[in-house]
N, C-alpha and C. Protein backbone atom coordinates (compact mmCIF):
# COMPACT_ATOMS: atom_id res chain seq x y z
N UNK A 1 -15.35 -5.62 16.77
CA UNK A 1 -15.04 -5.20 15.41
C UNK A 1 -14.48 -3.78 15.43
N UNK A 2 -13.86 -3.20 14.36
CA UNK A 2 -13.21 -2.47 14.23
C UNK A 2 -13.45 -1.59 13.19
N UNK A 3 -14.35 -0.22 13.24
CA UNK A 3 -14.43 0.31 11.88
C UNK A 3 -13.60 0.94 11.01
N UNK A 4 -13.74 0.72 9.59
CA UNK A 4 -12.56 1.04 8.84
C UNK A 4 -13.30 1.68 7.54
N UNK A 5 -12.59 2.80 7.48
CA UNK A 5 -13.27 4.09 6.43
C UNK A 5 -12.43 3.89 5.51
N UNK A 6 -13.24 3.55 4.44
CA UNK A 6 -12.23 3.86 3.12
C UNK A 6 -12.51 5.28 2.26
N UNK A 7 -12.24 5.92 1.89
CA UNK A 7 -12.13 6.88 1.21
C UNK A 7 -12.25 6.63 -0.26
N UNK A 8 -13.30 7.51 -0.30
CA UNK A 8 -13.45 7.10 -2.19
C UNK A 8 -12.41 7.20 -3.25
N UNK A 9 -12.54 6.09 -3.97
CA UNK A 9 -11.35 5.68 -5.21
C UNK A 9 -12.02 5.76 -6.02
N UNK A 10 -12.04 6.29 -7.57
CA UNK A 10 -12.56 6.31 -8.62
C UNK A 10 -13.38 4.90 -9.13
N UNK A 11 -12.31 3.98 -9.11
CA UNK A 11 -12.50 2.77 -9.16
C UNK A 11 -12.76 1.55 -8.53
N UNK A 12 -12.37 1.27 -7.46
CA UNK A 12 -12.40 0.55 -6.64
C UNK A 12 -13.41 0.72 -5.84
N UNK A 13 -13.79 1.90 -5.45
CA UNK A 13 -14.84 2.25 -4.44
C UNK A 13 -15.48 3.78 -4.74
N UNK A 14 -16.33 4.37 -5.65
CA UNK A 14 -16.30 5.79 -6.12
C UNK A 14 -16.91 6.34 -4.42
N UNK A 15 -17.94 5.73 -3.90
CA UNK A 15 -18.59 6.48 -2.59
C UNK A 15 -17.77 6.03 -1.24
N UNK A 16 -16.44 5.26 -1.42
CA UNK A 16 -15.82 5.07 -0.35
C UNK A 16 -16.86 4.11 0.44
N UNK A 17 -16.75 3.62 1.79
CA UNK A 17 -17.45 2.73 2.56
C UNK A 17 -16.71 2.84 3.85
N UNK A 18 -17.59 1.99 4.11
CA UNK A 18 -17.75 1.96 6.34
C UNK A 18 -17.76 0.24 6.27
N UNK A 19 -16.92 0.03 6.78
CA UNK A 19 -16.59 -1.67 6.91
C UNK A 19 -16.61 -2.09 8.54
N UNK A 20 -16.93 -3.27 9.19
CA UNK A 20 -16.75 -3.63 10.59
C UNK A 20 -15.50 -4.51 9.89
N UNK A 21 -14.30 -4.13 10.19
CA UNK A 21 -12.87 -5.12 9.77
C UNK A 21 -13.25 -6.06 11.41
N UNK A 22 -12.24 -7.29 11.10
CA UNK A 22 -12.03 -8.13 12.57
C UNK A 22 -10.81 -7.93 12.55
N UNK A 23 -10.19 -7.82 13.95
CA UNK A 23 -8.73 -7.20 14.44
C UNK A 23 -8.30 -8.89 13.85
N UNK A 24 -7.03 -8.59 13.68
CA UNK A 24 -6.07 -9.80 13.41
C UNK A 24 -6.31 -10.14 11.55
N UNK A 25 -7.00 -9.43 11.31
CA UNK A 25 -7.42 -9.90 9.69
C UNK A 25 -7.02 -8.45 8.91
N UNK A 26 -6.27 -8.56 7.95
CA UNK A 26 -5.33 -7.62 7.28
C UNK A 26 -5.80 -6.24 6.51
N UNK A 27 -5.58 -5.47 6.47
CA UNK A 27 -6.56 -4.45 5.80
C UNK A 27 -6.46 -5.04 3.82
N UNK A 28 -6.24 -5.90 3.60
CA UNK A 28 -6.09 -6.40 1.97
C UNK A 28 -7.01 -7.26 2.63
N UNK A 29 -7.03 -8.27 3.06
CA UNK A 29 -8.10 -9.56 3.36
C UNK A 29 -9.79 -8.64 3.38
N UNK A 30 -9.46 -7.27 4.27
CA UNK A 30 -10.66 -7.39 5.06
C UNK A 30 -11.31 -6.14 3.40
N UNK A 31 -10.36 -5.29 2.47
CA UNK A 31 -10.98 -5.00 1.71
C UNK A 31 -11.18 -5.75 0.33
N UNK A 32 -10.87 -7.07 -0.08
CA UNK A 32 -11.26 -7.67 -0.50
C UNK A 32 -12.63 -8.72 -0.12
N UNK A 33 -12.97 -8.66 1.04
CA UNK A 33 -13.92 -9.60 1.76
C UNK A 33 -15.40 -8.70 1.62
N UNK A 34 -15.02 -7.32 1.42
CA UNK A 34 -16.19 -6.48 1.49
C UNK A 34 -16.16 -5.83 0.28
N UNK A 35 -15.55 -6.39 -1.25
CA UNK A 35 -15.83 -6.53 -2.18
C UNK A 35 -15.39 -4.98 -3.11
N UNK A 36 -14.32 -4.44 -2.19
CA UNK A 36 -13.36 -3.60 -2.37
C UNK A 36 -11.89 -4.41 -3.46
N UNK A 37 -12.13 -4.48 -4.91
CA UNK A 37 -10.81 -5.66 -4.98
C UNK A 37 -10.03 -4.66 -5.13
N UNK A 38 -9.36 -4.15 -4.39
CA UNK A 38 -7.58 -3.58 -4.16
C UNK A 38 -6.90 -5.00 -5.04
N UNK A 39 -5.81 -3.92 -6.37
CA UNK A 39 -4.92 -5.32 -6.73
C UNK A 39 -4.27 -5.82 -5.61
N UNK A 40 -3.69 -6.93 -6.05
CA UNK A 40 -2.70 -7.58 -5.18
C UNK A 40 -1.90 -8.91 -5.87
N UNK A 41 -0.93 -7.99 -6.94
CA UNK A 41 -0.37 -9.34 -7.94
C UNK A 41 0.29 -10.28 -7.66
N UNK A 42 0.94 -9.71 -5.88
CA UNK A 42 1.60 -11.15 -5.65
C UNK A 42 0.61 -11.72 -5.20
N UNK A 43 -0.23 -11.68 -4.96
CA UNK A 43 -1.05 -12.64 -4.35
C UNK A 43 -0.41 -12.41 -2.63
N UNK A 44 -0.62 -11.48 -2.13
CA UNK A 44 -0.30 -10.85 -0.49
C UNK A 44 0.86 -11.88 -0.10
N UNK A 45 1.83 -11.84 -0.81
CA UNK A 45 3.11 -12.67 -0.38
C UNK A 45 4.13 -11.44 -0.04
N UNK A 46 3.68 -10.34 -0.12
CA UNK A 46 4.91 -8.65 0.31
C UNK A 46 6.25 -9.14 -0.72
N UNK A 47 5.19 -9.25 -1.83
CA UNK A 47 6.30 -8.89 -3.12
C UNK A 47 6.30 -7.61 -4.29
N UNK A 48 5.29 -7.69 -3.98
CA UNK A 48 4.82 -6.01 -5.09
C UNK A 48 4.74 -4.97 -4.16
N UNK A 49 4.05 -3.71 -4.73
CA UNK A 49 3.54 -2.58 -3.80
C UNK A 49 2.04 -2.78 -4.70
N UNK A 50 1.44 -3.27 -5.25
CA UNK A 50 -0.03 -2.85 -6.02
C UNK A 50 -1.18 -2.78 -4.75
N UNK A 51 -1.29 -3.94 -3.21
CA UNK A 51 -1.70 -3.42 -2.61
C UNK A 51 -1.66 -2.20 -1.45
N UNK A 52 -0.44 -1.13 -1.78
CA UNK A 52 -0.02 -0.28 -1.18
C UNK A 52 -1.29 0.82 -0.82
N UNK A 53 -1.75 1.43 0.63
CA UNK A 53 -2.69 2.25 1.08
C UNK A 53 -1.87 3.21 1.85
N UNK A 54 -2.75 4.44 2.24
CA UNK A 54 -2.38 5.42 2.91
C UNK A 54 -2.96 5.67 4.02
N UNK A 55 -2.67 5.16 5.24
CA UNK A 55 -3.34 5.28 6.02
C UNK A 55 -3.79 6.92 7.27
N UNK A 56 -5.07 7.38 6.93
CA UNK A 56 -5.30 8.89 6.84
C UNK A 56 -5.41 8.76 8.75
N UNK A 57 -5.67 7.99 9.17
CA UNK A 57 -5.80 7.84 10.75
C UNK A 57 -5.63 6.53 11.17
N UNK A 58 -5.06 6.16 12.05
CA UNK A 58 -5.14 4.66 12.92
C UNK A 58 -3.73 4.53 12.92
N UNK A 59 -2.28 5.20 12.15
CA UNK A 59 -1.46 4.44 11.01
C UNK A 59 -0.74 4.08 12.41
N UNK A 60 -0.86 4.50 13.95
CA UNK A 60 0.15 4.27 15.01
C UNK A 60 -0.55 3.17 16.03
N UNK A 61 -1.81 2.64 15.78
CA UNK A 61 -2.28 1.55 15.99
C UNK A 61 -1.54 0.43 15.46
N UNK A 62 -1.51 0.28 14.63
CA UNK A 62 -0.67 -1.01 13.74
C UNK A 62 0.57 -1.16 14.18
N UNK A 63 0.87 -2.58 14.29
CA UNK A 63 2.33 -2.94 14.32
C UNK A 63 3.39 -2.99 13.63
N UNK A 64 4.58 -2.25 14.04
CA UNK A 64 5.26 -1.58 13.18
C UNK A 64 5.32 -2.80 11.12
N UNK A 65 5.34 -2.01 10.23
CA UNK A 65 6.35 -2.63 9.21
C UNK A 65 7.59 -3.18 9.24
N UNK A 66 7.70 -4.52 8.70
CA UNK A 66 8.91 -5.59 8.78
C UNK A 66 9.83 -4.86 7.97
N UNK A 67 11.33 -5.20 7.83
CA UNK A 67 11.84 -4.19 6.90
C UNK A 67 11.80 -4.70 5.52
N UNK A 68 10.97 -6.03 5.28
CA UNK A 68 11.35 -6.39 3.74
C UNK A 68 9.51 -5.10 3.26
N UNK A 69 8.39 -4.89 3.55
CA UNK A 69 7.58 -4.29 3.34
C UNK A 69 8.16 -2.76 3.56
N UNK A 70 9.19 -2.55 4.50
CA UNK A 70 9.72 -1.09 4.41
C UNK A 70 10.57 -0.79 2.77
N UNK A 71 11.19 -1.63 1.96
CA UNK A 71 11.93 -1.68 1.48
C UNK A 71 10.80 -1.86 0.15
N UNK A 72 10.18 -1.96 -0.15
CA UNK A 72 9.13 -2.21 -0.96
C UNK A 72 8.22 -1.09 -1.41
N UNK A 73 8.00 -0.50 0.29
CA UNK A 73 7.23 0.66 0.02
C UNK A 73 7.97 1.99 -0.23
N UNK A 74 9.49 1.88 -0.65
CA UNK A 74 10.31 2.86 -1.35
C UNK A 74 9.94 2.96 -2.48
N UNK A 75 9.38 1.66 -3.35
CA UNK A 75 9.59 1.85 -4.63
C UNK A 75 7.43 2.36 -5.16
N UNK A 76 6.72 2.38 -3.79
CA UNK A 76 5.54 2.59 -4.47
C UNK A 76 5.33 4.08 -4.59
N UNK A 77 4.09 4.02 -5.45
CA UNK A 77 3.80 5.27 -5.80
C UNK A 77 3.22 5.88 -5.14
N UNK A 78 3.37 7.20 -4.81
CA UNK A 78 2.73 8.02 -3.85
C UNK A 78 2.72 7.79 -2.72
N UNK A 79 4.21 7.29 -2.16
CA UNK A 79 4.54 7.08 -0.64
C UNK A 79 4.30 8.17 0.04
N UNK A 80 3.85 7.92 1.07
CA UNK A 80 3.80 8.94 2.42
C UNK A 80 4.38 8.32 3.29
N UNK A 81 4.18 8.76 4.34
CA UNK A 81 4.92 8.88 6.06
C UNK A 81 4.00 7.36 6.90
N UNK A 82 2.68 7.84 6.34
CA UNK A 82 1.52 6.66 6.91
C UNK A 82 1.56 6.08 5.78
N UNK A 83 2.13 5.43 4.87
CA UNK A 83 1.98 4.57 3.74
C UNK A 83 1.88 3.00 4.34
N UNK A 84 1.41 1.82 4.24
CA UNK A 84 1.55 0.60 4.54
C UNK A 84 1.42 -0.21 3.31
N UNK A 85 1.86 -1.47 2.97
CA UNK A 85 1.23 -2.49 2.33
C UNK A 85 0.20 -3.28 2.58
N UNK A 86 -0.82 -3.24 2.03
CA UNK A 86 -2.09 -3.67 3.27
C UNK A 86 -2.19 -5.24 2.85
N UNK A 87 -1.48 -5.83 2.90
CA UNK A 87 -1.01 -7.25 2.93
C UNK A 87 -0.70 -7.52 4.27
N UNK A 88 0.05 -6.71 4.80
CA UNK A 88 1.02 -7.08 6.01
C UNK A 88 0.70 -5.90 6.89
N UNK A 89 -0.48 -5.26 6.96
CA UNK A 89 -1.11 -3.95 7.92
C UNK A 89 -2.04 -5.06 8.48
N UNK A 90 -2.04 -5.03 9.63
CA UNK A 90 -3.02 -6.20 10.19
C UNK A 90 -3.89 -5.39 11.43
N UNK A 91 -5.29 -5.34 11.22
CA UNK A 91 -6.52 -3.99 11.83
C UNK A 91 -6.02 -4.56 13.08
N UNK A 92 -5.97 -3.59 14.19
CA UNK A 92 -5.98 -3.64 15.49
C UNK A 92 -7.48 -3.31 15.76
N UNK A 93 -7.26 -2.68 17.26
CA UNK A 93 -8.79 -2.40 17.72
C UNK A 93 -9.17 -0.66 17.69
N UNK A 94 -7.98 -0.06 17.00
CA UNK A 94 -8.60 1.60 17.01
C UNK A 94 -9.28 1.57 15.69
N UNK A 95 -9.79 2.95 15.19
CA UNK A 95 -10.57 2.95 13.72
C UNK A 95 -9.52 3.60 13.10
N UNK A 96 -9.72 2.86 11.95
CA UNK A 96 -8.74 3.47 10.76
C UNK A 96 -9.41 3.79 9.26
N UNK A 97 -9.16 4.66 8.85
CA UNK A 97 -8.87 5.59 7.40
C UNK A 97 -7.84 5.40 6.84
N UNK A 98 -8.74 4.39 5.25
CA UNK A 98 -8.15 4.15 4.58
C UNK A 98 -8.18 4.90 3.24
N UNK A 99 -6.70 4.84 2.58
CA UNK A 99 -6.85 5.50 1.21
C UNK A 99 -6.38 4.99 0.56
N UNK A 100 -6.92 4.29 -0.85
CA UNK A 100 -6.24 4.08 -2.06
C UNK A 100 -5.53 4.33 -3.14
N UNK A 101 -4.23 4.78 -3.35
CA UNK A 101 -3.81 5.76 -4.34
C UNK A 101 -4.46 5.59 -5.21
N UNK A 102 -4.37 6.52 -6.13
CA UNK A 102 -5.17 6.60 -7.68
C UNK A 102 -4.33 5.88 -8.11
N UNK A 103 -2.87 5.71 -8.29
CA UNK A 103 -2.16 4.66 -9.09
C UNK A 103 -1.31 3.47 -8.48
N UNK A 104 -1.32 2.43 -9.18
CA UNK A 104 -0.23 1.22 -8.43
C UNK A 104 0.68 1.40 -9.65
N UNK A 105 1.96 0.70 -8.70
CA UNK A 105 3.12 -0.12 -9.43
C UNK A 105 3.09 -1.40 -10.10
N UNK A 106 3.20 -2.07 -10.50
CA UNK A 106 2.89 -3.69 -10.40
C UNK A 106 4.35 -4.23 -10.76
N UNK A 107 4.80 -4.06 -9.82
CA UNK A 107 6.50 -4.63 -9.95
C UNK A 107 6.77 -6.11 -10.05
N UNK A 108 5.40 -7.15 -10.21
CA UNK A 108 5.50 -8.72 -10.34
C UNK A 108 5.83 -8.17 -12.13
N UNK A 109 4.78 -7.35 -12.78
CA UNK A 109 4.85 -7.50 -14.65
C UNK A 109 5.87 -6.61 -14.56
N UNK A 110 6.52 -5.95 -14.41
CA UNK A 110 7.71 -4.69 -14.96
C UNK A 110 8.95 -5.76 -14.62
């Protein structure tokens, strides 16, 4: 297993958490499974940015972003450098720090 720090979100998580993720299982799967609900309006099909994260450490563990999720994460809010869609961020075996922006897009309703 693989530990994965989330960083406190107002909402989603106010005290943040310590998760054992399983490598091959997505950082959206694995924070919905531990009762973290990150939106996700397409339903993790890498059509929105609502499950968009910031990843504070691990972000060069992961296998690179496809370019249709590169092209996606132009339009989210509060892009960074380590930004991913955690639809299509899939946990390897280093530890990663996660962050939830304070705001989503929801580009399925706009």
């Amino acid at each position: 297993m693989t530990q994965m720090i989330v960083l406190p979100h107002v909402e989603l998580c106010p005290n943040g958490a310590v998760i054992d993720a399983k490598p091959g299982d997505t950082i959206c799967d694995t924070l919905l499974a531990n009762g973290i609900e990150i939106e996700h309006a397409c339903e993790k099909s890498c059509a929105c940015t609502t499950c968009h994260v910031v990843l504070r450490k691990g972000f060069d563990s992961l296998q690179p972003a496809e370019e249709i999720e590169e092209d996606l994460l132009d339009k989210a809010w509060g892009l960074e450098p380590t930004s991913r869609l955690s639809c299509q961020a899939v946990v390897g075996e280093q530890e990663l720090i996660v962050e939830i922006p304070k705001y989503t897009i929801n580009m399925v309703k706009e």
